[in-house]
Protein backbone atom coordinates (compact mmCIF):
# COMPACT_ATOMS: atom_id res chain seq x y z
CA UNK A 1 -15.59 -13.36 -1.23
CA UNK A 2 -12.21 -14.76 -0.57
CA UNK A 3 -9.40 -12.13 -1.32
CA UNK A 4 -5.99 -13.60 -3.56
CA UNK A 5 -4.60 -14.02 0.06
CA UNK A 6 -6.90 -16.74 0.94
CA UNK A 7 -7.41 -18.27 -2.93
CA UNK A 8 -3.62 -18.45 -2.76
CA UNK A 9 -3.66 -20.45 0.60
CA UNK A 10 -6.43 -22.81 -0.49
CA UNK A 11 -4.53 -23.33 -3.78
CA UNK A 12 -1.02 -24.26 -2.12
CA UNK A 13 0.81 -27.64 -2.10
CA UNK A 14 1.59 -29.05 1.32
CA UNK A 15 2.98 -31.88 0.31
CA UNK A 16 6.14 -30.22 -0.76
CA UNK A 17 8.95 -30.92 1.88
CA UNK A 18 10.44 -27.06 1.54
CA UNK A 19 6.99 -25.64 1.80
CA UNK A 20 7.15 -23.55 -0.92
CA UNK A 21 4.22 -22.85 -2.99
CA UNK A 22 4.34 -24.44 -6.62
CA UNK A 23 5.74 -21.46 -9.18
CA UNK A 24 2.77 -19.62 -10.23
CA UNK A 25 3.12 -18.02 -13.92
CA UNK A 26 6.35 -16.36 -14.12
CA UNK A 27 6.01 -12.15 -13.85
CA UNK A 28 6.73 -9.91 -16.26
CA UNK A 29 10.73 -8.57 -15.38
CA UNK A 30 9.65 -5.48 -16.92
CA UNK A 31 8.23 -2.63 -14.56
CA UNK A 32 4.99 -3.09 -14.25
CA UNK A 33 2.63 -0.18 -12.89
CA UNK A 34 -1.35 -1.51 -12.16
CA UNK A 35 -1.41 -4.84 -13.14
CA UNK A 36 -2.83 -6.30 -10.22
CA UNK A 37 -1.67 -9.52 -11.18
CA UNK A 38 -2.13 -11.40 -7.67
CA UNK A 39 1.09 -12.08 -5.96
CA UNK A 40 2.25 -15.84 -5.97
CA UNK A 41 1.97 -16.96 -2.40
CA UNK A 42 5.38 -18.53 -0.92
CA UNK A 43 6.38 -19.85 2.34
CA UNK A 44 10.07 -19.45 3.18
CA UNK A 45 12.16 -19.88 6.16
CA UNK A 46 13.47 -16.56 7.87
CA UNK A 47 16.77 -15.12 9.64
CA UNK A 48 14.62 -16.43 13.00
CA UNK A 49 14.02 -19.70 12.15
CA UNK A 50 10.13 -19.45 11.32
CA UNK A 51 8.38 -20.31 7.92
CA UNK A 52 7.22 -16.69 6.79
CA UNK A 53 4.30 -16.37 4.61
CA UNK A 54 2.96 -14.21 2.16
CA UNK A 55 -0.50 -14.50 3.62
CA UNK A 56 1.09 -13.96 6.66
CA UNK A 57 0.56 -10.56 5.80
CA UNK A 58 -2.93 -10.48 4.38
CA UNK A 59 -4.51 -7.11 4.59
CA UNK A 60 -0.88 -5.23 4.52
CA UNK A 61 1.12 -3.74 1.64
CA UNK A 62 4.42 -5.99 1.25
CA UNK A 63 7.46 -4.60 -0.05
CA UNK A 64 9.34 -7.89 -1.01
CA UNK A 65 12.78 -6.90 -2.30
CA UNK A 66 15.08 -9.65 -3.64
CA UNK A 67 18.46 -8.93 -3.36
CA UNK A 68 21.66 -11.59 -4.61
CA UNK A 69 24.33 -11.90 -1.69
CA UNK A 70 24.19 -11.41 1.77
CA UNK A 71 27.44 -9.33 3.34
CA UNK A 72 28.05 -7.70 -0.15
CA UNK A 73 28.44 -4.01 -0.71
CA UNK A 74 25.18 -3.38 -2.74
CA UNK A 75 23.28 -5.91 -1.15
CA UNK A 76 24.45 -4.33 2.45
CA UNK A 77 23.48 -0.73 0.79
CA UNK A 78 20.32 -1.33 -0.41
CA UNK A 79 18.84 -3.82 3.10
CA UNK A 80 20.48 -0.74 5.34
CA UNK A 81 18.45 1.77 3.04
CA UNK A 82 15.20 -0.49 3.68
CA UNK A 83 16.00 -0.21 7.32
CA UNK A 84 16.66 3.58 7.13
CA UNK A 85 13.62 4.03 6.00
CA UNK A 86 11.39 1.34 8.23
CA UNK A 87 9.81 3.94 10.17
CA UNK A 88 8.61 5.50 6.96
CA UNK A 89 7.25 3.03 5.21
CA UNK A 90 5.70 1.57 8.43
CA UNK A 91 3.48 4.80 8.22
CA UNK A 92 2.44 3.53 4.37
CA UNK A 93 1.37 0.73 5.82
CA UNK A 94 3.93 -1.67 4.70
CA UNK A 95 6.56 -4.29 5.67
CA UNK A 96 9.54 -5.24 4.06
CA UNK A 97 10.69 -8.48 3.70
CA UNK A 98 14.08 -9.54 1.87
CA UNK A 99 14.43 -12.24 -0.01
CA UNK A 100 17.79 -13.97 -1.43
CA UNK A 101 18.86 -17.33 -1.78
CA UNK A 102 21.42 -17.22 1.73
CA UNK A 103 20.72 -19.42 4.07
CA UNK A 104 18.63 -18.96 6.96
CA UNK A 105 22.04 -18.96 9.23
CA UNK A 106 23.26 -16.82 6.64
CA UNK A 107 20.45 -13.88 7.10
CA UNK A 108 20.80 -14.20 10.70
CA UNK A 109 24.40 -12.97 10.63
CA UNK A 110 24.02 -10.75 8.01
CA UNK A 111 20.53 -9.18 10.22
CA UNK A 112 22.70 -8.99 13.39
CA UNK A 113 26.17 -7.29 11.65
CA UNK A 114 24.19 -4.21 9.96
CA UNK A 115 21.27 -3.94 13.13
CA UNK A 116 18.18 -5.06 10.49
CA UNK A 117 14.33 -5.28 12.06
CA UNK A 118 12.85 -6.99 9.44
CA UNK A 119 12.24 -10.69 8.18
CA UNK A 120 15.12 -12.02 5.91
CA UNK A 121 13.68 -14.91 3.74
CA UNK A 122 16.41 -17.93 2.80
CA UNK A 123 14.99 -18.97 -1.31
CA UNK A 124 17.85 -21.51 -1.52
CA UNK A 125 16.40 -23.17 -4.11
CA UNK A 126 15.51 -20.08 -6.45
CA UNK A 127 11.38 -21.00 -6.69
CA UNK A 128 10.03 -17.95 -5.31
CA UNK A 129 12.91 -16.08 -7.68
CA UNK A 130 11.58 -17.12 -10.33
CA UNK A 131 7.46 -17.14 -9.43
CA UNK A 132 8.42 -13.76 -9.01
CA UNK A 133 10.75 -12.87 -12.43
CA UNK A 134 13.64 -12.03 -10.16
CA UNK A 135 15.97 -15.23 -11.69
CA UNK A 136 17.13 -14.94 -15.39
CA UNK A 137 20.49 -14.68 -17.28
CA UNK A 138 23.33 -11.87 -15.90
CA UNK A 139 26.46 -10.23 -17.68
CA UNK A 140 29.53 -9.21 -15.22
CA UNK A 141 32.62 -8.53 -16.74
CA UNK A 142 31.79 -9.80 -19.83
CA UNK A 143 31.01 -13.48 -18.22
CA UNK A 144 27.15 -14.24 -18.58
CA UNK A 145 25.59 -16.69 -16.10
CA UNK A 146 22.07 -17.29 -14.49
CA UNK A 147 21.38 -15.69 -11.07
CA UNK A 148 19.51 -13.60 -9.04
CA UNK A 149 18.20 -9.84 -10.25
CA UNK A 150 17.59 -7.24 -8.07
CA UNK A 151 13.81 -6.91 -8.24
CA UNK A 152 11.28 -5.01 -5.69
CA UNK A 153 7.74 -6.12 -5.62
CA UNK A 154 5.44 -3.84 -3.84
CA UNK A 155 2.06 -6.35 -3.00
CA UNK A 156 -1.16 -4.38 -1.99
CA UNK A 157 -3.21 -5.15 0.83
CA UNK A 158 -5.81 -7.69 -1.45
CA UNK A 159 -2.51 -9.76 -2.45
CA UNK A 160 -2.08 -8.29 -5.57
CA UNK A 161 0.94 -6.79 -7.44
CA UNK A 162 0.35 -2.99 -7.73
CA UNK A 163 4.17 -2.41 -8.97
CA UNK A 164 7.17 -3.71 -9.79
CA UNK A 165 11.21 -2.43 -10.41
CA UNK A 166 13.32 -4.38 -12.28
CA UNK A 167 17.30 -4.00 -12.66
CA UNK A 168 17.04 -2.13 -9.61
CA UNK A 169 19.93 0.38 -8.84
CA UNK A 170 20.40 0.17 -5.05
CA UNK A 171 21.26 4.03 -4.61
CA UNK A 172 17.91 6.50 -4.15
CA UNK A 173 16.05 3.07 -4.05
CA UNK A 174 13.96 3.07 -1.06
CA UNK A 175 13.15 6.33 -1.77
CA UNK A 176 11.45 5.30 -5.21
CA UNK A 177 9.33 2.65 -3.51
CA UNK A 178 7.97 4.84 -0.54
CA UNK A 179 7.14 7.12 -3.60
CA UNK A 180 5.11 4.30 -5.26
CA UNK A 181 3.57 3.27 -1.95
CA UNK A 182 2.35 7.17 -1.44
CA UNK A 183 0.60 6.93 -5.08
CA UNK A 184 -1.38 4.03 -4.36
């Protein structure tokens, strides 16, 4: 039996010039706790120049956090608190993989300036955003607009979605999600 790593891969367009795997049914932006809705799979350039996949990663837990700006202060918070805590979530079993809608060039930079080990995927075109629920309307200062939402999905080792934070606050973060990985 194939797992939703492998369905996904038989089921993705390659005709597409970016790569990227048509938007599968938007997710729910609310937390979500044992769903096991399977992940939409994605193909994205990194920081290193290489297409990343999710099934890349088949048979690992992914913890793919989307975050809105590279170089900014909660953005630089929350990928340093990810790499703080590497080591730790290594020993769950998982990798982390960042996701905004930067550049490849961009991520690089970014990656070098703060000393990050992990992938940082370039979305420039917001598709995997919003397979993913992490695009939708945003208030600041009164001014509303459409943009990115900090959203961590945590994908089990079968390609499914095992939980999800929405409006994520970046402080005490990475702590919550190697708490969820330790419950599954």
């Amino acid at each position: 039996m194939a797992t939703s790593y492998e369905k996904k891969a038989t089921t993705k367009k390659t005709t597409t010039p970016t790569k990227k795997a048509a938007p599968a049914k938007k997710a729910a932006p609310a937390e979500a706790e044992g769903s096991r809705e399977a992940a939409p799979a994605f193909t994205l350039p990194s920081d290193e120049g290489k297409d990343v996949s999710l099934a890349d990663y088949a048979g690992k837990r992914v913890v793919l956090y989307f975050y809105p700006k590279d170089n900014t202060p909660g953005c630089t918070r929350e990928a340093c608190a990810f790499q703080a805590s590497l080591a730790a979530l290594r020993k769950q079993g998982a990798v982390v993989l960042g996701v905004s809608r930067d550049s490849a060039k961009t991520h690089a930079g970014f990656k070098a300036k703060h000393d990050l080990t992990f992938p940082l995927l370039a979305d420039t075109d917001g598709a995997v955003h919003r397979a993913y629920g992490a695009w939708g309307t945003k208030t600041n200062y009164g001014r509303t607009f459409e943009g990115a939402l900090r959203t961590t999905v945590i994908i089990d080792e079968q390609g499914r979605i095992t939980k999800r934070f929405a409006n994520v606050k970046v402080d005490g973060h990475a702590d919550q999600v190697l708490a969820a990985l330790a419950a599954l």
